[in-house]
Protein backbone atom coordinates (compact mmCIF):
# COMPACT_ATOMS: atom_id res chain seq x y z
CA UNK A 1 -23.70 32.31 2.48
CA UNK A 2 -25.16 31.21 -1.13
CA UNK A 3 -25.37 28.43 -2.08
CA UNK A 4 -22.60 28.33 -5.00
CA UNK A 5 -20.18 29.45 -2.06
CA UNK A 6 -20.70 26.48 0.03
CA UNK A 7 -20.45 24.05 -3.40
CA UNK A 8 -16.88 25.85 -3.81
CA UNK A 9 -15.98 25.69 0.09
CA UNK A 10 -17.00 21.96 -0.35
CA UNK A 11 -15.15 21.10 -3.44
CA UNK A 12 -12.13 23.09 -1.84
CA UNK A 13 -12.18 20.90 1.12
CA UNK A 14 -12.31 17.73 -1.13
CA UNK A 15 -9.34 19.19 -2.72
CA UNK A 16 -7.82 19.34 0.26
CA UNK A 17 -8.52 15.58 1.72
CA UNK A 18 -7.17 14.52 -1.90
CA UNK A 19 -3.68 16.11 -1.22
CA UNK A 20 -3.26 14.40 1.63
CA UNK A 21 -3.98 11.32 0.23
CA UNK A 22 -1.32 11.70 -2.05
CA UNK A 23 1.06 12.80 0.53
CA UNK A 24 0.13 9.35 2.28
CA UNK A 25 0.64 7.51 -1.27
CA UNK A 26 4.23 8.76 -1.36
CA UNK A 27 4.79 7.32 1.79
CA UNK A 28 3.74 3.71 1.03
CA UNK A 29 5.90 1.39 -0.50
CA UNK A 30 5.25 -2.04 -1.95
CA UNK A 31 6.53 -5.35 -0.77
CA UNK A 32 8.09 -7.01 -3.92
CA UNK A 33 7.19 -10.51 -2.85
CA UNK A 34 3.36 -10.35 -1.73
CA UNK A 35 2.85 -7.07 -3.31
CA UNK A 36 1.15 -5.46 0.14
CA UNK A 37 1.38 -1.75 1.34
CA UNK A 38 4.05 -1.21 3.61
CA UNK A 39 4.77 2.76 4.95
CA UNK A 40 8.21 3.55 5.16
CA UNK A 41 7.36 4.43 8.98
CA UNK A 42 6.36 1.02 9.84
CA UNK A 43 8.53 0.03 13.04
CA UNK A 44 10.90 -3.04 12.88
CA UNK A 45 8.17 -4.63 14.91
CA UNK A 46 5.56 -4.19 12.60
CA UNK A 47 7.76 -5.48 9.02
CA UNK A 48 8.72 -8.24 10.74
CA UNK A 49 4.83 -9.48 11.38
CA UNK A 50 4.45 -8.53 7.79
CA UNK A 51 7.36 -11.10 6.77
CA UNK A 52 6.20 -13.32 9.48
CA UNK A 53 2.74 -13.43 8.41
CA UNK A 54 0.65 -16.03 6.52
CA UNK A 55 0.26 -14.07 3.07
CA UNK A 56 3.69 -13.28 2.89
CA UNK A 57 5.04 -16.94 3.33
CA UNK A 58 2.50 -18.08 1.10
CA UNK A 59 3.47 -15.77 -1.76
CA UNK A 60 7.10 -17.04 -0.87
CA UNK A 61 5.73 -20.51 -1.48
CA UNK A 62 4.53 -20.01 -4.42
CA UNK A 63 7.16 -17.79 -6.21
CA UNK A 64 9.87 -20.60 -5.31
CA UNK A 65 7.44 -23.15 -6.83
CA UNK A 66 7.17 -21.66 -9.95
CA UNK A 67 11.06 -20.96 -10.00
CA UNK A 68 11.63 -24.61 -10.14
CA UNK A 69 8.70 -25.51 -12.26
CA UNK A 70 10.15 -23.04 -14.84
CA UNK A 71 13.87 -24.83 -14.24
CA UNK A 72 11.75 -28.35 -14.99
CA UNK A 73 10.87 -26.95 -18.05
């Protein structure tokens, strides 16, 4: 095999890996509040530790705060 045929076997397999990444992106949604990755085949189990978990509530914190600091002002 020459050498040029294994660059284009190689930059077909890259090709390849980068579709499927992009499959994978179109199966990831965003959470509005804390603005993680979430894939729409999480289980229940699994989005409620995300809405359980620390970063969540503390984006939740936050966002209320500065609804009510804009109201102050």
């Amino acid at each position: 095999m020459s050498s040029k045929q294994g660059m284009v076997d190689e930059a077909q397999k890259v090709m390849e890996e980068a579709e499927a990444l992009k499959k994978t992106d179109l199966e990831l949604r965003v959470c509005g509040i804390c603005g993680a990755s979430l894939s729409v085949y999480d289980s229940d189990r699994r989005l409620a530790y995300h809405f359980g978990g620390n970063l969540h509530l503390g984006y939740m914190q936050i966002r209320e705060k500065i609804a009510d600091l804009e109201v102050q002002v």
